[in-house]
N, C-alpha and C. Protein backbone atom coordinates (compact mmCIF):
# COMPACT_ATOMS: atom_id res chain seq x y z
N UNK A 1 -44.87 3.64 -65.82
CA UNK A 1 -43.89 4.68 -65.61
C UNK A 1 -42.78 4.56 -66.64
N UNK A 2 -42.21 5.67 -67.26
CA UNK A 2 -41.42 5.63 -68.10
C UNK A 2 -40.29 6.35 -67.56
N UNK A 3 -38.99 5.55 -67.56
CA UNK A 3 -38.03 5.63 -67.09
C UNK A 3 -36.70 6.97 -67.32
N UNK A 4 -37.61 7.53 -68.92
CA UNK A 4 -36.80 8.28 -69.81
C UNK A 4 -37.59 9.25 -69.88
N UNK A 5 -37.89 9.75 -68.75
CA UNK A 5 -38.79 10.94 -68.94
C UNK A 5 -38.10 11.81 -68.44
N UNK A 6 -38.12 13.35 -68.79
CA UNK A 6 -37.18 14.28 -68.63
C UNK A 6 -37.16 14.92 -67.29
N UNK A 7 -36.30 14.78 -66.83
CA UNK A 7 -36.40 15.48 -65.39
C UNK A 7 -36.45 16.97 -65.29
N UNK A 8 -37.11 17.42 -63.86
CA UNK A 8 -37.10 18.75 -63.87
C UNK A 8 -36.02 19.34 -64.17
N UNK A 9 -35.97 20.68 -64.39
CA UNK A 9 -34.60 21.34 -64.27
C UNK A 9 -34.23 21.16 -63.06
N UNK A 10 -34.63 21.65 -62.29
CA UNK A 10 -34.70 22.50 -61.10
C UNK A 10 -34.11 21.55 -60.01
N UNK A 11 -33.91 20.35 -60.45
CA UNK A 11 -32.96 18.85 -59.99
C UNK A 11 -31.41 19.23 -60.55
N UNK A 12 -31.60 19.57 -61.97
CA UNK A 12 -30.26 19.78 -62.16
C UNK A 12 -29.00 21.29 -61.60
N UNK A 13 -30.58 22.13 -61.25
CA UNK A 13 -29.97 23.33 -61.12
C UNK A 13 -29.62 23.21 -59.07
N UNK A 14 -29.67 22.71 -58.55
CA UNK A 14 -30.27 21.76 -57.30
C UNK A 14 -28.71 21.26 -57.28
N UNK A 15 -28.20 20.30 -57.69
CA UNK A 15 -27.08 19.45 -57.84
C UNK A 15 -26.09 20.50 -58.23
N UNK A 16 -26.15 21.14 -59.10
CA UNK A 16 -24.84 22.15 -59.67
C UNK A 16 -24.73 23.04 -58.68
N UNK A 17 -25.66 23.47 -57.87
CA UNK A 17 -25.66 24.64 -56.73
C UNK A 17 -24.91 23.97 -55.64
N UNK A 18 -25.32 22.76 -54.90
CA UNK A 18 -24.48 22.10 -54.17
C UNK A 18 -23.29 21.54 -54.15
N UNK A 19 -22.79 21.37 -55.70
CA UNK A 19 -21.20 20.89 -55.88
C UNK A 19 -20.90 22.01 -55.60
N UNK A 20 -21.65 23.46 -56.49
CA UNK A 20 -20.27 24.81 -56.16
C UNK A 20 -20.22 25.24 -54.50
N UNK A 21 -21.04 25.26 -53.90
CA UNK A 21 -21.18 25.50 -52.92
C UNK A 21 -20.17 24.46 -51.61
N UNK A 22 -20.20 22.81 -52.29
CA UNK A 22 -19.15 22.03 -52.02
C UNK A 22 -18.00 22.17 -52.13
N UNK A 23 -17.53 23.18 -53.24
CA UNK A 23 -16.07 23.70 -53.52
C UNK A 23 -15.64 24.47 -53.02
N UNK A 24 -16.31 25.77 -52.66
CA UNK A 24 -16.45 26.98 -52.11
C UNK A 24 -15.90 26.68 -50.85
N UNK A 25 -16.50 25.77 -50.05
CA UNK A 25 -16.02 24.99 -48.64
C UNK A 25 -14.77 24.51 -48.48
N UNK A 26 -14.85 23.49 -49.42
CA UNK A 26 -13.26 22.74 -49.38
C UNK A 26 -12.02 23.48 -49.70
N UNK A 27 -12.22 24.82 -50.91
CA UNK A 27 -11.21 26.00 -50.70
C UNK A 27 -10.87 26.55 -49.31
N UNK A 28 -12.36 26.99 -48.36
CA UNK A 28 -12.12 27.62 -47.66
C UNK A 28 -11.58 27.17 -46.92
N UNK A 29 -11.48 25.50 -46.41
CA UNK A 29 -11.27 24.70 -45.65
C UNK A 29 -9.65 24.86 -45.46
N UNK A 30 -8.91 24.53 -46.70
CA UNK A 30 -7.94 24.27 -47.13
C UNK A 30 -7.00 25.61 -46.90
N UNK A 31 -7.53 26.51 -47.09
CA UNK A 31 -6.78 27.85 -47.26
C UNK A 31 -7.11 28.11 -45.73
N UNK A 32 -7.76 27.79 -44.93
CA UNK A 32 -7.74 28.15 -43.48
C UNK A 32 -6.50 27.16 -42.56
N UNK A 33 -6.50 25.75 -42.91
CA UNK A 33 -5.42 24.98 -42.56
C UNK A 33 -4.20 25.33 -43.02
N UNK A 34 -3.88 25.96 -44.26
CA UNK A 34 -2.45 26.47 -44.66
C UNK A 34 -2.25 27.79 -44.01
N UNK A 35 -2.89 28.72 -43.62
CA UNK A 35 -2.99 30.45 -42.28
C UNK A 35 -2.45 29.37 -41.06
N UNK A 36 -2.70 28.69 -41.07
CA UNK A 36 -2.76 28.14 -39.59
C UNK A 36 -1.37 27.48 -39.55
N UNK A 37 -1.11 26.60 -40.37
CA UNK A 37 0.35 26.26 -40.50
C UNK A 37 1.35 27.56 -41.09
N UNK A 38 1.06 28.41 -41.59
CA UNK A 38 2.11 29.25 -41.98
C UNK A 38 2.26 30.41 -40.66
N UNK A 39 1.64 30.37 -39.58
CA UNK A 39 1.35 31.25 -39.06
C UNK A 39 2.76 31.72 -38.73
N UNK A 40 3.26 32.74 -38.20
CA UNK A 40 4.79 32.85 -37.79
C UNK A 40 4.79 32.30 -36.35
N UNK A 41 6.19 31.75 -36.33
CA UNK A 41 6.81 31.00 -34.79
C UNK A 41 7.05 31.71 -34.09
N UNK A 42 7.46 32.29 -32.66
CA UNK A 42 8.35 32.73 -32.30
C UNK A 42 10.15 32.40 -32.36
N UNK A 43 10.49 32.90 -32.67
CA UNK A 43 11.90 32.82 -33.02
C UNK A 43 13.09 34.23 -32.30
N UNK A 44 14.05 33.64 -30.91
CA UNK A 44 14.39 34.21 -30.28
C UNK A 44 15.43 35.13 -30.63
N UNK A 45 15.95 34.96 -31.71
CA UNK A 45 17.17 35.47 -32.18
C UNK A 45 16.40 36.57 -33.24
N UNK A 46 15.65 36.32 -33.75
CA UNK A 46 14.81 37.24 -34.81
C UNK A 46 14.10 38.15 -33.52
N UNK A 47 13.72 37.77 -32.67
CA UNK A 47 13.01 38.88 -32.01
C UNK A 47 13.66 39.97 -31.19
N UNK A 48 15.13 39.48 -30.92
CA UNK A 48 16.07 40.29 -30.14
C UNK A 48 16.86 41.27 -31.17
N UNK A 49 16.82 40.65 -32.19
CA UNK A 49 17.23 41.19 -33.72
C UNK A 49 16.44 42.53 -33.72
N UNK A 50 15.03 42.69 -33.61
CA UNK A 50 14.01 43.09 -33.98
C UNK A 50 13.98 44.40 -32.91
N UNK A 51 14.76 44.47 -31.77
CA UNK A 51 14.75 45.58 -30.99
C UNK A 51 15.18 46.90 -31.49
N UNK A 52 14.06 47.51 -31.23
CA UNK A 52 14.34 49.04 -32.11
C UNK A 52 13.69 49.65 -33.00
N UNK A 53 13.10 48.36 -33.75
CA UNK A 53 12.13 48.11 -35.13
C UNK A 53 10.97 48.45 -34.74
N UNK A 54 10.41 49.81 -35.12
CA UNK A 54 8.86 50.33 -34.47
C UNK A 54 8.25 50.09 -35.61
N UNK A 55 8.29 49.98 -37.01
CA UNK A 55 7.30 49.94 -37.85
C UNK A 55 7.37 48.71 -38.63
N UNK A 56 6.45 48.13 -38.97
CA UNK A 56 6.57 46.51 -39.39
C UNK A 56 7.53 45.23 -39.11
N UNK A 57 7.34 45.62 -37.32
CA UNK A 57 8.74 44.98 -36.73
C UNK A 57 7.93 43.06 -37.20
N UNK A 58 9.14 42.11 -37.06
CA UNK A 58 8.73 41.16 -36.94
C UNK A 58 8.36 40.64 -36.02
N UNK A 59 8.07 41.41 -34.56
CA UNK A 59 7.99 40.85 -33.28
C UNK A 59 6.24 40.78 -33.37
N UNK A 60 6.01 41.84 -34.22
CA UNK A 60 4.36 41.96 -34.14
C UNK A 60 3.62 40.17 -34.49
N UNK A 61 4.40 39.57 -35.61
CA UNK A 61 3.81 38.39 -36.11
C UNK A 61 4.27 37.25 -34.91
N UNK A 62 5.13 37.48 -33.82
CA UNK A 62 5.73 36.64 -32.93
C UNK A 62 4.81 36.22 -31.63
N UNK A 63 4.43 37.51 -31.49
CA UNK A 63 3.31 37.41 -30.35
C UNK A 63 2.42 36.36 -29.74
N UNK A 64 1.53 35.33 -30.57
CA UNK A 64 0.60 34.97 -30.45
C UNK A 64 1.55 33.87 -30.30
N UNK A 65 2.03 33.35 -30.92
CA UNK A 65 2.86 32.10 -30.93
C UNK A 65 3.69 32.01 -29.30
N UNK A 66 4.54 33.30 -28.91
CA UNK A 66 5.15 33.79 -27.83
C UNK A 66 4.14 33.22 -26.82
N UNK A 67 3.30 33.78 -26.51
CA UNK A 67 2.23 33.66 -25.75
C UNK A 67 1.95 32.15 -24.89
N UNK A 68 1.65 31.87 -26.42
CA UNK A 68 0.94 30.65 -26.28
C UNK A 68 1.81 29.25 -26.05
N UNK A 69 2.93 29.10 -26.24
CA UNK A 69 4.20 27.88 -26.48
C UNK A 69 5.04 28.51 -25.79
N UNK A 70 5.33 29.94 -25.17
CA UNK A 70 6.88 29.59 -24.88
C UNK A 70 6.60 30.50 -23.48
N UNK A 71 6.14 31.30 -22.92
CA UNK A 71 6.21 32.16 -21.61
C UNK A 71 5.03 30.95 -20.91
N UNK A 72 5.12 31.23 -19.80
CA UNK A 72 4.91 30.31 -18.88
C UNK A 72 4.82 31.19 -17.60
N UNK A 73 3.25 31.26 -16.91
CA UNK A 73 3.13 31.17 -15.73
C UNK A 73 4.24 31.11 -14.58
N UNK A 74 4.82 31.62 -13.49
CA UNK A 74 5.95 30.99 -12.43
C UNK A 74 7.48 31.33 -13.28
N UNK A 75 7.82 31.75 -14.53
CA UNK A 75 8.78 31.92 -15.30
C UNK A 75 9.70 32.37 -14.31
N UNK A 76 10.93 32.55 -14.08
CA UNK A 76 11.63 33.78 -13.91
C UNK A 76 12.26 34.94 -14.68
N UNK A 77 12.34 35.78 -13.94
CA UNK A 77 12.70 37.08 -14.51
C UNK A 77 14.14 36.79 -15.46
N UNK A 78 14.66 35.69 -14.66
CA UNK A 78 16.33 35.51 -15.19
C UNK A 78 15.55 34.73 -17.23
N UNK A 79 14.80 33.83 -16.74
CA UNK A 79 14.13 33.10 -17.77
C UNK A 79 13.89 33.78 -19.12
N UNK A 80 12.70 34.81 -18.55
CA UNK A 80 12.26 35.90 -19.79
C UNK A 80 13.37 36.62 -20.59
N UNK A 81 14.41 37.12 -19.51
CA UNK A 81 15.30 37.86 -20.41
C UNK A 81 16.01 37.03 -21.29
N UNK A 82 16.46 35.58 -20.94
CA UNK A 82 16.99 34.68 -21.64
C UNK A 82 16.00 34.34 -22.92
N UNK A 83 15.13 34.64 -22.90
CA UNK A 83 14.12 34.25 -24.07
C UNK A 83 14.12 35.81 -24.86
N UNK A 84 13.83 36.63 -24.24
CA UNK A 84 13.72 37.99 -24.98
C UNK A 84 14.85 38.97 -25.21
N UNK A 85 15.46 38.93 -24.51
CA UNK A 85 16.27 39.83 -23.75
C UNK A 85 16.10 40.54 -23.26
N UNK A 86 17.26 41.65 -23.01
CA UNK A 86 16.57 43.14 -22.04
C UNK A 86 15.32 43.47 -22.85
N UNK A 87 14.24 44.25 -21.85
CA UNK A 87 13.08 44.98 -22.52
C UNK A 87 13.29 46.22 -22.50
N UNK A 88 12.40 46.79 -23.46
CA UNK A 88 12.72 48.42 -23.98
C UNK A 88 12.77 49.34 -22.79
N UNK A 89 12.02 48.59 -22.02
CA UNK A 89 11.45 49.57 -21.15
C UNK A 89 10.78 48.69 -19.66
N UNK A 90 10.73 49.04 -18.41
CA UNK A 90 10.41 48.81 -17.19
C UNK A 90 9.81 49.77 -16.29
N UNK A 91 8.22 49.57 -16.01
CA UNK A 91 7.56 50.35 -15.57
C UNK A 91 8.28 50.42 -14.10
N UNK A 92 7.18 51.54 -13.13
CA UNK A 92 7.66 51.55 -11.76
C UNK A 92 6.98 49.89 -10.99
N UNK A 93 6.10 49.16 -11.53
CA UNK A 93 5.64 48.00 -10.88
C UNK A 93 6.60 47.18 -11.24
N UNK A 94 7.97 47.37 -12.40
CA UNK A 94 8.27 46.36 -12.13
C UNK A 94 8.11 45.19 -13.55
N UNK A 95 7.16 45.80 -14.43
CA UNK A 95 6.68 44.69 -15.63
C UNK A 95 7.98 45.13 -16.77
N UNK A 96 7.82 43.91 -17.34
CA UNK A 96 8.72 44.30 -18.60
C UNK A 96 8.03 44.76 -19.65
N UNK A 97 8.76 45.54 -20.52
CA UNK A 97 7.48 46.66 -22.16
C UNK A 97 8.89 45.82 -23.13
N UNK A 98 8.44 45.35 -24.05
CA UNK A 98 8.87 45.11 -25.51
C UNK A 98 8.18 45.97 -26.24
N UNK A 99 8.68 46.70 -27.00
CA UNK A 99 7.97 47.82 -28.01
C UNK A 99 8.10 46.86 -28.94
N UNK A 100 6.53 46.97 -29.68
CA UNK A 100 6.36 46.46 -30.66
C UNK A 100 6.44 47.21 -31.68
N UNK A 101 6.03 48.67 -32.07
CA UNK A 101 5.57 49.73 -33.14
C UNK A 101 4.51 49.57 -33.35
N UNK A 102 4.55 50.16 -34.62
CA UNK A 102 2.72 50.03 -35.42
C UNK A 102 2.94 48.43 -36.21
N UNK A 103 1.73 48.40 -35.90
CA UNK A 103 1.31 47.00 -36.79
C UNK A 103 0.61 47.32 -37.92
N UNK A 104 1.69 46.69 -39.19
CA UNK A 104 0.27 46.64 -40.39
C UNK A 104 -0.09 48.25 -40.43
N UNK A 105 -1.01 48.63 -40.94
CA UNK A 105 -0.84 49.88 -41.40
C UNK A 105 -1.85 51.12 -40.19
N UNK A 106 -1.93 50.24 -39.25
CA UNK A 106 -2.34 51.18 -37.64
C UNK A 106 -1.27 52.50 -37.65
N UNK A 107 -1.75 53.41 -36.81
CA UNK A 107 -0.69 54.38 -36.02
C UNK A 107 -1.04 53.99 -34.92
N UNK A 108 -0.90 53.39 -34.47
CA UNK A 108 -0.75 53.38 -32.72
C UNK A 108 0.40 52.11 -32.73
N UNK A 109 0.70 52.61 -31.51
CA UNK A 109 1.91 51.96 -31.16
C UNK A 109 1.42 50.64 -30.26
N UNK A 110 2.59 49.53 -29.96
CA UNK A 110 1.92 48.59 -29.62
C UNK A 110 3.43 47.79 -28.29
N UNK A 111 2.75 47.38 -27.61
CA UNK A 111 3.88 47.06 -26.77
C UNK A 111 3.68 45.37 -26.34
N UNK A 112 4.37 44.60 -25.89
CA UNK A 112 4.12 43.46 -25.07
C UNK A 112 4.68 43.36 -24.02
N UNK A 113 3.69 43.13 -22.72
CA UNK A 113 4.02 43.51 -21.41
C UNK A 113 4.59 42.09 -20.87
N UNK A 114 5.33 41.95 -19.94
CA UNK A 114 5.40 40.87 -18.97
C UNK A 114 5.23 41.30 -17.87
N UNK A 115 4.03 40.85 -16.92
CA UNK A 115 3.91 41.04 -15.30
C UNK A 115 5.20 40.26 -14.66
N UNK A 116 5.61 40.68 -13.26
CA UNK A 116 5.90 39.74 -12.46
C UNK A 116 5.57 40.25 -11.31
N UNK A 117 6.20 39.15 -10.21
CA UNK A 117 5.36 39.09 -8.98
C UNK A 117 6.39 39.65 -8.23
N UNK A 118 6.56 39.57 -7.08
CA UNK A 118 7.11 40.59 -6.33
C UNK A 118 8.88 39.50 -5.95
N UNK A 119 8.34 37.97 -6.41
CA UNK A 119 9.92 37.60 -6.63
C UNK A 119 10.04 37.35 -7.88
N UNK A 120 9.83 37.86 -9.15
CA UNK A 120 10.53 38.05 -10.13
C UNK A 120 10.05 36.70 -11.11
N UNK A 121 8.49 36.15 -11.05
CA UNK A 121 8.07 35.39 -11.24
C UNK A 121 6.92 35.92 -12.29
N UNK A 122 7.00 34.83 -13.48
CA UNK A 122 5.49 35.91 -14.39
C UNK A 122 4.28 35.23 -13.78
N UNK A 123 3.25 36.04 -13.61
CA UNK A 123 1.97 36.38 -13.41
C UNK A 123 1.30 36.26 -14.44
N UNK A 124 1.84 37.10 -15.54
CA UNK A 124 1.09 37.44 -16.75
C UNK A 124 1.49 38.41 -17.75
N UNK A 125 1.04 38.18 -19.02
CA UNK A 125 1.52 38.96 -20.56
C UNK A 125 0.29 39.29 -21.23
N UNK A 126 0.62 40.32 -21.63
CA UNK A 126 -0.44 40.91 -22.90
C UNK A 126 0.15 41.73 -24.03
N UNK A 127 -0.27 41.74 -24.93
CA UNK A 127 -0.15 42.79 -26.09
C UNK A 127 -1.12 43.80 -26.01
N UNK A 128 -0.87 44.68 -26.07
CA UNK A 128 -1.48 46.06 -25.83
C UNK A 128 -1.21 47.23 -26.67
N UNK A 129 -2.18 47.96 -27.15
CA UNK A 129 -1.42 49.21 -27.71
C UNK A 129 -2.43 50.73 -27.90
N UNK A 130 -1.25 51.44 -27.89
CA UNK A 130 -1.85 52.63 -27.78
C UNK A 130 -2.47 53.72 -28.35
């Protein structure tokens, strides 16, 4: 066997396909962990700021963050407003409406609800729109 014999291509073309394809990943990797850290916070003073703001409000990027870290199950009513403030709007059940506007380049309008319970306790939130 001779040690210096020419290898297929098709080894080399084999290896170059899998580094790019290795890069391709580690970009995507990387650029998905920095979306994730840049994502927007909720921030209470920016969102009370933000009342009024129907079209590229900043409350739209607040949401998910809102949601997820800062409203709470059992809340009180006194609680939420201290976090949000007054809401735009109060159905006849009783829920609170934050108008969100259009998001991004939608026409429909978009709101975030807070349920409560019949003592003034959250139940539950959604983003919704119309």
């Amino acid at each position: 066997m001779d040690d210096k014999s020419p290898r297929p291509r098709g080894d080399r073309r084999t290896r170059t396909s899998l580094v790019g394809v290795g890069i391709v990943v580690a970009v995507v990797l990387v650029l998905g962990v920095f979306a994730y850290r840049v994502r927007p916070h909720f921030d209470r003073q920016r969102w009370k700021d933000a009342a009024g703001v129907l079209v590229d409000s900043p409350r739209a990027a607040m949401v998910n963050d809102l949601g997820r870290r800062h409203l709470r199950v059992g809340m009180t009513r006194s609680e939420v407003l201290g976090l949000l403030g007054d809401p735009d709007a109060q159905d006849s059940n009783g829920r609170l409406i934050y108008a969100i506007g259009r998001v991004g380049l939608g026409t429909d309008s978009s709101e975030y609800i807070v349920s409560l319970d019949g003592d003034g306790r959250i139940t539950s939130w959604r983003f919704e729109q119309h």
